[in-house]
PDB file of N, CA and C in Angstrom:
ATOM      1  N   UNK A   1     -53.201 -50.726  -2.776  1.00  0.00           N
ATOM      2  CA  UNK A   1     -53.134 -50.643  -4.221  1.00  0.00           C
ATOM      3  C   UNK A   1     -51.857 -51.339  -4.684  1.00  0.00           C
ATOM      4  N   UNK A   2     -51.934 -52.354  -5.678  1.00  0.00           N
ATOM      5  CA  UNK A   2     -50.436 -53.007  -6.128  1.00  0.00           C
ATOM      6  C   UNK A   2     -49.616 -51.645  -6.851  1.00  0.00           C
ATOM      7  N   UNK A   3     -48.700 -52.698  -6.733  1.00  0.00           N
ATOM      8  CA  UNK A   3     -47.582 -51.396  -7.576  1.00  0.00           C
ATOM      9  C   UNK A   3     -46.911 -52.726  -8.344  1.00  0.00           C
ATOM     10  N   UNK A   4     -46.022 -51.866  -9.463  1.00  0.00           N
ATOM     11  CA  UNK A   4     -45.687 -52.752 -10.391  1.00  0.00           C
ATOM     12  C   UNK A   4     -44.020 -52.593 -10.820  1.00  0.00           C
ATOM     13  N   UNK A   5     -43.159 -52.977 -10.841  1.00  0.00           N
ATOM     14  CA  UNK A   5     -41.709 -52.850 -10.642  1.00  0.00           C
ATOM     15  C   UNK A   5     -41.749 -53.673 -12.664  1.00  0.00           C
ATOM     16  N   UNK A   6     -41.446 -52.215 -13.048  1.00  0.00           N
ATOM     17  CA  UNK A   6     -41.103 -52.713 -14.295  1.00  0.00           C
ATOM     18  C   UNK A   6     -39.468 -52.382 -14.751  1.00  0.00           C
ATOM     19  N   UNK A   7     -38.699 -53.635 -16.020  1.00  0.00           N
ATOM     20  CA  UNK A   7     -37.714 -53.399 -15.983  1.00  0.00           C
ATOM     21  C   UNK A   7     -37.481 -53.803 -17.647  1.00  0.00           C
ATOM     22  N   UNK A   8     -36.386 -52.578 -18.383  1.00  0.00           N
ATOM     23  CA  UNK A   8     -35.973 -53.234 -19.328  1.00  0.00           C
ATOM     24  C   UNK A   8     -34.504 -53.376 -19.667  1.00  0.00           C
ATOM     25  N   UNK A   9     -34.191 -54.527 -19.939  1.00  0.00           N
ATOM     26  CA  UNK A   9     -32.931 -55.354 -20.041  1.00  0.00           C
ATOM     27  C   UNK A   9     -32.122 -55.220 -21.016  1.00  0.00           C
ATOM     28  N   UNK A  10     -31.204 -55.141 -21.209  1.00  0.00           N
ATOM     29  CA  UNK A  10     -30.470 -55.130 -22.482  1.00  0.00           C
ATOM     30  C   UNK A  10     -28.738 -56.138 -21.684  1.00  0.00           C
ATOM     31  N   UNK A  11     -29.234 -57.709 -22.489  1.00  0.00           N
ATOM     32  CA  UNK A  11     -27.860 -58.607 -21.655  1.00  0.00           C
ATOM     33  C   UNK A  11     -26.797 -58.583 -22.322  1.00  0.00           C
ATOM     34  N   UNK A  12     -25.929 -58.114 -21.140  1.00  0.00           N
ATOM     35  CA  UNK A  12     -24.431 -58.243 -22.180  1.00  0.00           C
ATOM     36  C   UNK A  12     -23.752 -59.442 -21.700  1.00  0.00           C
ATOM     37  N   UNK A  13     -24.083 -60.120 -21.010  1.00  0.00           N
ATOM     38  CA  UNK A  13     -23.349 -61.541 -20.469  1.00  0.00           C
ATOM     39  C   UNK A  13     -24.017 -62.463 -20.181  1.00  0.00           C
ATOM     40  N   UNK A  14     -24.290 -63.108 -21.311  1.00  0.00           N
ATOM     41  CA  UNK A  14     -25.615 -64.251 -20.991  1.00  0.00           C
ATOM     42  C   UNK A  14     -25.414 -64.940 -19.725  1.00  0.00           C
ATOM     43  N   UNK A  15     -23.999 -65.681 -19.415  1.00  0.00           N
ATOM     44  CA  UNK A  15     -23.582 -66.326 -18.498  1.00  0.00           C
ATOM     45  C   UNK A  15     -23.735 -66.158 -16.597  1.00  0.00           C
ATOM     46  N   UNK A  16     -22.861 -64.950 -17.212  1.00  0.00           N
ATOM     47  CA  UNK A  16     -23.546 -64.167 -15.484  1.00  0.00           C
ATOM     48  C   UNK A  16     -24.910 -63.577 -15.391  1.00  0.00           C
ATOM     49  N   UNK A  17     -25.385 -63.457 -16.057  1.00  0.00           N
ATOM     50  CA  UNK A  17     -26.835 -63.519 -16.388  1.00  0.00           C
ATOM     51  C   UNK A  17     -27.816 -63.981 -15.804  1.00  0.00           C
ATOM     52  N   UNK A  18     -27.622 -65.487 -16.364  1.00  0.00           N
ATOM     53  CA  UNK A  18     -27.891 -66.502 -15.354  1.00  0.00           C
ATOM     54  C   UNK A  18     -27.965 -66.827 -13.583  1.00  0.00           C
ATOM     55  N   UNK A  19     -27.283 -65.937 -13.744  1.00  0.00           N
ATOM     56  CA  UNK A  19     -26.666 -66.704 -12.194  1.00  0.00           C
ATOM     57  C   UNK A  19     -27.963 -65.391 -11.531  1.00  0.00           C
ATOM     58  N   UNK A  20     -27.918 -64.221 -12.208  1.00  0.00           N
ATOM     59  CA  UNK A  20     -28.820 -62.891 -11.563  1.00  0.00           C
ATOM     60  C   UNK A  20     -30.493 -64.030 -11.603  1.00  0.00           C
ATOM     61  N   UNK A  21     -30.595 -64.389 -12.702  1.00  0.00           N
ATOM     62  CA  UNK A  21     -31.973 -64.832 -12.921  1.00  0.00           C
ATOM     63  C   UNK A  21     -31.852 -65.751 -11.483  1.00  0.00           C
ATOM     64  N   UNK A  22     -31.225 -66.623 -11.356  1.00  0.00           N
ATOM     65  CA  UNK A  22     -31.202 -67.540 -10.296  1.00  0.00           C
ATOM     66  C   UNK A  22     -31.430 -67.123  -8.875  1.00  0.00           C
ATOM     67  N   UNK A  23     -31.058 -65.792  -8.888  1.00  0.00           N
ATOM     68  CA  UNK A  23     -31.177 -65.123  -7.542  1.00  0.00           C
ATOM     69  C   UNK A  23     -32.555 -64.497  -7.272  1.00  0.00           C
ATOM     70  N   UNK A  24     -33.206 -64.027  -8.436  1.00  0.00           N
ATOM     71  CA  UNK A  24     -34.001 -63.244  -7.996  1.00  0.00           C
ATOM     72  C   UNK A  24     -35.517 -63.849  -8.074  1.00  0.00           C
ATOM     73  N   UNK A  25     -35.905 -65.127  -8.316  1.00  0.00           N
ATOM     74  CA  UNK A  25     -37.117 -65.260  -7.486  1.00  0.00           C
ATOM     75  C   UNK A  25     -37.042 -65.295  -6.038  1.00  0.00           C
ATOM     76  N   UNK A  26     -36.165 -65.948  -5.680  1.00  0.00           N
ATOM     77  CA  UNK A  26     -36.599 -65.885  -3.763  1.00  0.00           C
ATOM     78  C   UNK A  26     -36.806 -64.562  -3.267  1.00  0.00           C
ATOM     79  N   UNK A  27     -36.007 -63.280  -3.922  1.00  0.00           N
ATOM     80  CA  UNK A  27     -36.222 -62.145  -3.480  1.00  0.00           C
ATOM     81  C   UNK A  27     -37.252 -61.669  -3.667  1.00  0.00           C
ATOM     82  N   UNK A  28     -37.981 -61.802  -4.977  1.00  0.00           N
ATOM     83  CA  UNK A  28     -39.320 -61.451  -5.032  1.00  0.00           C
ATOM     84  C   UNK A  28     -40.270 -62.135  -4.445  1.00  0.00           C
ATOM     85  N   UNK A  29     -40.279 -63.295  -4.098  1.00  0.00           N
ATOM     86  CA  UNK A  29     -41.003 -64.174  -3.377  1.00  0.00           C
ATOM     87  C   UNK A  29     -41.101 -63.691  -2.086  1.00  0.00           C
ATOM     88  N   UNK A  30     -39.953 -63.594  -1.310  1.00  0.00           N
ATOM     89  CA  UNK A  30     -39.761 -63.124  -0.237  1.00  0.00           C
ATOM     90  C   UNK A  30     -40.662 -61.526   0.405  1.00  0.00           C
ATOM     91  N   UNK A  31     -40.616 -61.080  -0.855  1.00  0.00           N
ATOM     92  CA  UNK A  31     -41.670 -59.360  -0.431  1.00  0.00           C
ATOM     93  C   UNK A  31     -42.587 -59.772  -0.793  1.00  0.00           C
ATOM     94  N   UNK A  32     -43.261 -60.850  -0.893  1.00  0.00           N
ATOM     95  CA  UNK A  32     -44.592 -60.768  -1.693  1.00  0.00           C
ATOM     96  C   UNK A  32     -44.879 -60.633  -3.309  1.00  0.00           C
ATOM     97  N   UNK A  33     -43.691 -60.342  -4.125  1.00  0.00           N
ATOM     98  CA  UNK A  33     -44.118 -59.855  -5.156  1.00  0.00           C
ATOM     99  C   UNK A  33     -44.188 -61.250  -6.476  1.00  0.00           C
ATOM    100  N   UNK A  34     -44.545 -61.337  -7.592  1.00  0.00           N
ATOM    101  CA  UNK A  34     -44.774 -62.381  -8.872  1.00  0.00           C
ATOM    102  C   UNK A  34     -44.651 -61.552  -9.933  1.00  0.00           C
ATOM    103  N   UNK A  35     -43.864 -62.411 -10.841  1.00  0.00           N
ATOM    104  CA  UNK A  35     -43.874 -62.239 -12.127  1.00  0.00           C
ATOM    105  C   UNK A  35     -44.779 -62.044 -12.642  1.00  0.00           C
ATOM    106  N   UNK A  36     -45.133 -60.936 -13.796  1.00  0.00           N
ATOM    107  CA  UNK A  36     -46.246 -60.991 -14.755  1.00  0.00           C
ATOM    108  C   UNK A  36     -45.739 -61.305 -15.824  1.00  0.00           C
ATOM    109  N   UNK A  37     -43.967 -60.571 -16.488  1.00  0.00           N
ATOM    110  CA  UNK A  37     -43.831 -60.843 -17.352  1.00  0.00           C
ATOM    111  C   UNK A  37     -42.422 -61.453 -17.248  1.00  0.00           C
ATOM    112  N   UNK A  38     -41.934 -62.110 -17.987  1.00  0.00           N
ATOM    113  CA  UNK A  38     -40.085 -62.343 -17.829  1.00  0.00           C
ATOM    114  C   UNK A  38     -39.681 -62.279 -18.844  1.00  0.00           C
ATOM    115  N   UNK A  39     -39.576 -61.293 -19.747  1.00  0.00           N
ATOM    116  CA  UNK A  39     -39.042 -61.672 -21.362  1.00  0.00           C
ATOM    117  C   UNK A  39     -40.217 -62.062 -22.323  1.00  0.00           C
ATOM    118  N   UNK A  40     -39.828 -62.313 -23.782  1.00  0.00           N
ATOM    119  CA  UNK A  40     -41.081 -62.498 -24.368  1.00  0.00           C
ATOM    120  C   UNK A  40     -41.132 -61.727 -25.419  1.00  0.00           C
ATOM    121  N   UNK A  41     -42.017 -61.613 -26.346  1.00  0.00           N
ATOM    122  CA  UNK A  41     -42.182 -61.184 -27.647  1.00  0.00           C
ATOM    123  C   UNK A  41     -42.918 -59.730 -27.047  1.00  0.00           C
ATOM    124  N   UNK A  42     -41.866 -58.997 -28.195  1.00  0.00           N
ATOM    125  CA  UNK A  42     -42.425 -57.356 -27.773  1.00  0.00           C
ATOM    126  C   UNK A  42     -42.758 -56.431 -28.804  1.00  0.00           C
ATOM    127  N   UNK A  43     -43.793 -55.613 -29.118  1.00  0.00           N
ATOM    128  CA  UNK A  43     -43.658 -54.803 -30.584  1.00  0.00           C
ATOM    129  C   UNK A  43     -44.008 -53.047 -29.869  1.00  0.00           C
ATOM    130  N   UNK A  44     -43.410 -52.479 -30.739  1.00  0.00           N
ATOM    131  CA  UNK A  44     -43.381 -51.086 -30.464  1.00  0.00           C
ATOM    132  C   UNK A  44     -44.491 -50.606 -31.239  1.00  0.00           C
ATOM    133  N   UNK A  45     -45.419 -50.292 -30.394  1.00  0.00           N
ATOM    134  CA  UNK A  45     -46.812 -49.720 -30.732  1.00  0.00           C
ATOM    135  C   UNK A  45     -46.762 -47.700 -31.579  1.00  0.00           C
ATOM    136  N   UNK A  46     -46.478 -47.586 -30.604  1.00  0.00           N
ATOM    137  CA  UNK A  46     -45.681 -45.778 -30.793  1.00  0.00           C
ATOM    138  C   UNK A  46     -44.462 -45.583 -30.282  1.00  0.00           C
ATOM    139  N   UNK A  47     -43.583 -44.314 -30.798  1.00  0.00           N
ATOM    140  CA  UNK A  47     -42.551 -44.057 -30.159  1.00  0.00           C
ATOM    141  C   UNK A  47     -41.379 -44.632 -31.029  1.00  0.00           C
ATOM    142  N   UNK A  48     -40.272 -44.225 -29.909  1.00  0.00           N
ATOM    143  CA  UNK A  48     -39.023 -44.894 -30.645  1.00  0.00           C
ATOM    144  C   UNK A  48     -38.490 -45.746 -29.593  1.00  0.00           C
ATOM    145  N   UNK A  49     -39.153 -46.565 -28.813  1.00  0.00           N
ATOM    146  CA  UNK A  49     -38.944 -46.980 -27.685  1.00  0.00           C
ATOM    147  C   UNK A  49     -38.238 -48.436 -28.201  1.00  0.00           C
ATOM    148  N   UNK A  50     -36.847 -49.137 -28.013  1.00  0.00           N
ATOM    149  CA  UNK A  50     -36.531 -50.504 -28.435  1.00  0.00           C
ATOM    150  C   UNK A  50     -36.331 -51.332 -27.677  1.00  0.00           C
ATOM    151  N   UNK A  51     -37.292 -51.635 -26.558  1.00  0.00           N
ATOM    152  CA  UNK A  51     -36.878 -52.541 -25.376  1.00  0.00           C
ATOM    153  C   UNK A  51     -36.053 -53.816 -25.852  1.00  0.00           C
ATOM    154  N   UNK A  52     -35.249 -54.171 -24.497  1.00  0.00           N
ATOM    155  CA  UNK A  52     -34.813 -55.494 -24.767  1.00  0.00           C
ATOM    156  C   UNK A  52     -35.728 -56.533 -24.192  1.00  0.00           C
ATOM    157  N   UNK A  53     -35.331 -57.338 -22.878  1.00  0.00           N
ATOM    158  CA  UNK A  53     -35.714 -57.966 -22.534  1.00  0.00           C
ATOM    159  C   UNK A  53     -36.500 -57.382 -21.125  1.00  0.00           C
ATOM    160  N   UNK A  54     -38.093 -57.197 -21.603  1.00  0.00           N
ATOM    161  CA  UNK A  54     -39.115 -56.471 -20.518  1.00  0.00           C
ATOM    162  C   UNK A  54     -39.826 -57.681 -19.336  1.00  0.00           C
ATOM    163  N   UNK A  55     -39.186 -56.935 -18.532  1.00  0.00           N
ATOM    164  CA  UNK A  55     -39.773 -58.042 -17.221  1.00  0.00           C
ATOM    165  C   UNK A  55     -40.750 -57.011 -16.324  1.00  0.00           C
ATOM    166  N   UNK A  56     -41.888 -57.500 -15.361  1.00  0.00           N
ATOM    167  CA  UNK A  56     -42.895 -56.619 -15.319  1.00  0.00           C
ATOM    168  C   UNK A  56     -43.212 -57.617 -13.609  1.00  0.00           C
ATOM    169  N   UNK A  57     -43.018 -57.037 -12.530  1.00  0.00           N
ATOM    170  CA  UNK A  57     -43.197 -57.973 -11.090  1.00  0.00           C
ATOM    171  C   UNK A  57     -44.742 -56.763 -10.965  1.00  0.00           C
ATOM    172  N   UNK A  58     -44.988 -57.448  -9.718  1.00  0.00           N
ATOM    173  CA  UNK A  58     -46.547 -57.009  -9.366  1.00  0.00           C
ATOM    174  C   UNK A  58     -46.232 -57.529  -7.848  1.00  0.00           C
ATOM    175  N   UNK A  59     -46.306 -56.475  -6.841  1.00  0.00           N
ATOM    176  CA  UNK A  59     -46.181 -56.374  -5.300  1.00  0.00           C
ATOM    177  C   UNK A  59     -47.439 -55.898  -4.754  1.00  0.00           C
ATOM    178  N   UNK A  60     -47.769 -56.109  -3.721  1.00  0.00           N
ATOM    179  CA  UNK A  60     -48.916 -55.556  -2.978  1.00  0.00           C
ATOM    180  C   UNK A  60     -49.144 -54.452  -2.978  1.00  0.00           C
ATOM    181  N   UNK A  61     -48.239 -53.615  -2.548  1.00  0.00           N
ATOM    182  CA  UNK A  61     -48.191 -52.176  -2.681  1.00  0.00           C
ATOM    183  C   UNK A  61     -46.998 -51.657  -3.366  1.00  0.00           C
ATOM    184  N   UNK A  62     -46.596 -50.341  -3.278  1.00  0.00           N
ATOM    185  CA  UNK A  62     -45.655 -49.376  -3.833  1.00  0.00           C
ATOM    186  C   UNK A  62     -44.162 -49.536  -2.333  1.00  0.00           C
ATOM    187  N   UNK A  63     -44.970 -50.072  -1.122  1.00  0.00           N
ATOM    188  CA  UNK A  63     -43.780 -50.311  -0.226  1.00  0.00           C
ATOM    189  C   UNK A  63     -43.478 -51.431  -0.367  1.00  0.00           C
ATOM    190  N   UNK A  64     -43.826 -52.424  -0.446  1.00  0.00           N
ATOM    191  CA  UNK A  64     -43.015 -53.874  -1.024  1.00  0.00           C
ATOM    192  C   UNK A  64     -42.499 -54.071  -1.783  1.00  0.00           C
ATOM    193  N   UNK A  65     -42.766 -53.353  -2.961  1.00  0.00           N
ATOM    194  CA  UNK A  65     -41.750 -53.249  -4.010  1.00  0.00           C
ATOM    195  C   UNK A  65     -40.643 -52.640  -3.900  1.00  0.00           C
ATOM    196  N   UNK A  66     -40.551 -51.597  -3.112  1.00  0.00           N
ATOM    197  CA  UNK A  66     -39.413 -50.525  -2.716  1.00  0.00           C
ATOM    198  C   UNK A  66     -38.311 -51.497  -1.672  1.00  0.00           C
ATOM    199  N   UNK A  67     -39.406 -52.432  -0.569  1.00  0.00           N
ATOM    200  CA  UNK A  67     -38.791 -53.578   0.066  1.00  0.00           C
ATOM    201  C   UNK A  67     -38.087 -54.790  -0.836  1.00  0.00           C
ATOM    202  N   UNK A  68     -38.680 -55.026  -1.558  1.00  0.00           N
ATOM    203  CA  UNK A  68     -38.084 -56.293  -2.789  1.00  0.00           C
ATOM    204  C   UNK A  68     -36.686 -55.464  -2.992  1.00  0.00           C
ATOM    205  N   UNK A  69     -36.197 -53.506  -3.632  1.00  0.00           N
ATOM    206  CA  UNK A  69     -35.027 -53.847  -4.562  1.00  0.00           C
ATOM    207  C   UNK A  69     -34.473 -53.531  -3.587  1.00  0.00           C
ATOM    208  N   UNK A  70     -34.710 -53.113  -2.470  1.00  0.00           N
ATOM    209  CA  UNK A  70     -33.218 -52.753  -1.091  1.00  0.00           C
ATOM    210  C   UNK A  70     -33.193 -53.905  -0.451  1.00  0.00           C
ATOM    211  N   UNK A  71     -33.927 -55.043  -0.837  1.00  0.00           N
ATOM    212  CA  UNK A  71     -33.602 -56.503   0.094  1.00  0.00           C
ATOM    213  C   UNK A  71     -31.885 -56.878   0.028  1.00  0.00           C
ATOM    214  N   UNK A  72     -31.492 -57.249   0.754  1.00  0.00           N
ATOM    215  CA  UNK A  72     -30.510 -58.362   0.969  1.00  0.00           C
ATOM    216  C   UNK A  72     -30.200 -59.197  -0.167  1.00  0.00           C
ATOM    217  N   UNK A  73     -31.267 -60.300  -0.741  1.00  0.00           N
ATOM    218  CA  UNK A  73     -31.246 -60.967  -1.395  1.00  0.00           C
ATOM    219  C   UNK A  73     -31.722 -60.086  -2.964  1.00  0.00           C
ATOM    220  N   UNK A  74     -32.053 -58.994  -3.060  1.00  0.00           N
ATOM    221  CA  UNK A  74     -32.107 -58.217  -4.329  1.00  0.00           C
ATOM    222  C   UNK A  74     -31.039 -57.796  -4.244  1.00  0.00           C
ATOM    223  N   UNK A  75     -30.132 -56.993  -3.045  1.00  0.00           N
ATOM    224  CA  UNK A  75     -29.079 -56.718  -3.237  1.00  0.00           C
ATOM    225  C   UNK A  75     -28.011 -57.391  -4.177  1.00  0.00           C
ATOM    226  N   UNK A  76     -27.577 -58.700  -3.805  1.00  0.00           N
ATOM    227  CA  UNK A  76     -26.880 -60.253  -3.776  1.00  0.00           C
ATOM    228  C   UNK A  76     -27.160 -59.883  -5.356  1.00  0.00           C
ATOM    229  N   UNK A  77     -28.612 -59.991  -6.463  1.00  0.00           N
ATOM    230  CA  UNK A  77     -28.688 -60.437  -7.418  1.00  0.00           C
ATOM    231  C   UNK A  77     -28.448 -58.939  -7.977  1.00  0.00           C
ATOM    232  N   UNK A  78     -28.470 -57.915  -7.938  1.00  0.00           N
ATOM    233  CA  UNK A  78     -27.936 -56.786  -8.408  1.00  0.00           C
ATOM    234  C   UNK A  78     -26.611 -56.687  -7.978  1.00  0.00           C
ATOM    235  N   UNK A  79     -25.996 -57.262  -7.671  1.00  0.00           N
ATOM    236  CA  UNK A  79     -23.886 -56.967  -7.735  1.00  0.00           C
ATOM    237  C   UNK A  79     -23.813 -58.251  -8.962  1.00  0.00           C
ATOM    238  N   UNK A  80     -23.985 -59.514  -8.579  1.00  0.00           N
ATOM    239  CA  UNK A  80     -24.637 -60.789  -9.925  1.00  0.00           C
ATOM    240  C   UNK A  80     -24.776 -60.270 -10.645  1.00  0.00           C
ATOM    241  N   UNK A  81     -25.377 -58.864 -11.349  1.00  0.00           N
ATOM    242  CA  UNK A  81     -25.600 -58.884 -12.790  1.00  0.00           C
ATOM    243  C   UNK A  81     -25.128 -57.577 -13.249  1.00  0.00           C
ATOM    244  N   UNK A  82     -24.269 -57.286 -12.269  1.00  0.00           N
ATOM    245  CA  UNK A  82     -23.369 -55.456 -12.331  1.00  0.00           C
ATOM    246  C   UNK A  82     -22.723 -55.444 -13.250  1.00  0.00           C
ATOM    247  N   UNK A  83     -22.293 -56.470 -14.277  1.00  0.00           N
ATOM    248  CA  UNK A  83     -21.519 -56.594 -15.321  1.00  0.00           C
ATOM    249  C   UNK A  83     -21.854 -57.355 -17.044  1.00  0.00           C
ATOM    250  N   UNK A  84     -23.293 -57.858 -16.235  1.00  0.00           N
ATOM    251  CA  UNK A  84     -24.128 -58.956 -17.218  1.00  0.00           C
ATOM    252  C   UNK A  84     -25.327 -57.809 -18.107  1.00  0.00           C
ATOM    253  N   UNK A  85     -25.971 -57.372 -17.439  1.00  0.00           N
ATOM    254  CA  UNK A  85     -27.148 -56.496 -18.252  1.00  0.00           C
ATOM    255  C   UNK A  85     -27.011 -54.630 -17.809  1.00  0.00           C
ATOM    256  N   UNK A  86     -27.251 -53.925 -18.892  1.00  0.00           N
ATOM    257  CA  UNK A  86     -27.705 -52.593 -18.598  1.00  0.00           C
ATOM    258  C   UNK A  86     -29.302 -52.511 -18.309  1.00  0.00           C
ATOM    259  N   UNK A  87     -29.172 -52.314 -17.204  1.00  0.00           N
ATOM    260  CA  UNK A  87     -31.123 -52.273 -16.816  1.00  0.00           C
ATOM    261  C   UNK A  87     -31.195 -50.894 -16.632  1.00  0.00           C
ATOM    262  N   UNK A  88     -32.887 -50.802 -17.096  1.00  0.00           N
ATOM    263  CA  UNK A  88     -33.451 -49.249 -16.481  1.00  0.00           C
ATOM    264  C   UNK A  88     -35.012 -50.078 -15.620  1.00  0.00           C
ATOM    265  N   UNK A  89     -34.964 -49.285 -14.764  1.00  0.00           N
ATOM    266  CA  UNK A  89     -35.792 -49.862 -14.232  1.00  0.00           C
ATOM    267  C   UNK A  89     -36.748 -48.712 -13.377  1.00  0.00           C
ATOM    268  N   UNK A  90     -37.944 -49.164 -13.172  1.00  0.00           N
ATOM    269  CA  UNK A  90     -38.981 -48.249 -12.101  1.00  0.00           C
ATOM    270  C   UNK A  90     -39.853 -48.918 -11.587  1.00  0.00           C
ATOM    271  N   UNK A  91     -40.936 -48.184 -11.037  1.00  0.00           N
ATOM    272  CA  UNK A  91     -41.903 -48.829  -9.891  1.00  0.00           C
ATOM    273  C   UNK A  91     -43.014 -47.821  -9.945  1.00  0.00           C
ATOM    274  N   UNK A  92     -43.924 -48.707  -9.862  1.00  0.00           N
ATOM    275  CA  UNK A  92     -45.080 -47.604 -10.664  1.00  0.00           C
ATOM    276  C   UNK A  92     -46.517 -48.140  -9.512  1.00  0.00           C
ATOM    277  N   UNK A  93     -47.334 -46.853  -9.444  1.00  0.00           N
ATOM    278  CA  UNK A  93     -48.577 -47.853  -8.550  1.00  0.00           C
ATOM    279  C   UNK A  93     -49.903 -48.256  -9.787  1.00  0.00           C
ATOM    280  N   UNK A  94     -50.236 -49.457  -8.874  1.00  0.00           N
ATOM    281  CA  UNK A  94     -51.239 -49.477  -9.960  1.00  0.00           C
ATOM    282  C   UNK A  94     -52.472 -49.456  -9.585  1.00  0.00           C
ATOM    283  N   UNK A  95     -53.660 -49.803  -9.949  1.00  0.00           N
ATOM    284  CA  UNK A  95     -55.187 -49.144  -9.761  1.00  0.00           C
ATOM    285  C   UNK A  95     -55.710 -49.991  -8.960  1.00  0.00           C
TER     286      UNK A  95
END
């Protein structure tokens, strides 16, 4: 069953920013996992929910995804952006 590693962004350093974005396809590449979403136009349906910038990966399962954020190379791009964005992030299975 895929699982889905969703994340929302709020950038405080466009610059170093960058450098996180730069890191983290090979890491997702590397577990298997693809972008569904990277940013993009967002509207709040219900709730008081104000995402920033919603990014949305899609892994084979719920263990590859768990493999993608303890990678090496996820590691590398999470210290990269320890100062650039407040993320919340999870991992969800999907159907």
């Amino acid at each position: 069953m895929p699982a889905y590693v969703i994340a929302d962004v709020r950038i405080t350093d466009s610059v170093a920013y960058e450098r996180y974005k730069a890191l983290t396809p090979n890491a997702i590449a590397k577990n298997g996992g693809r972008f569904l979403s990277r940013g993009g136009q967002t509207e709040v349906l219900e709730g008081g929910w104000q995402p920033g910038r919603v990014v949305i990966l899609e892994f084979s399962d719920y263990a590859a995804a768990k493999a993608f954020y303890d990678s090496p190379e996820y590691r590398e791009a999470r210290e990269a952006r320890k100062d650039a964005a407040d993320f919340k992030m999870i991992v969800v299975d999907g159907l």
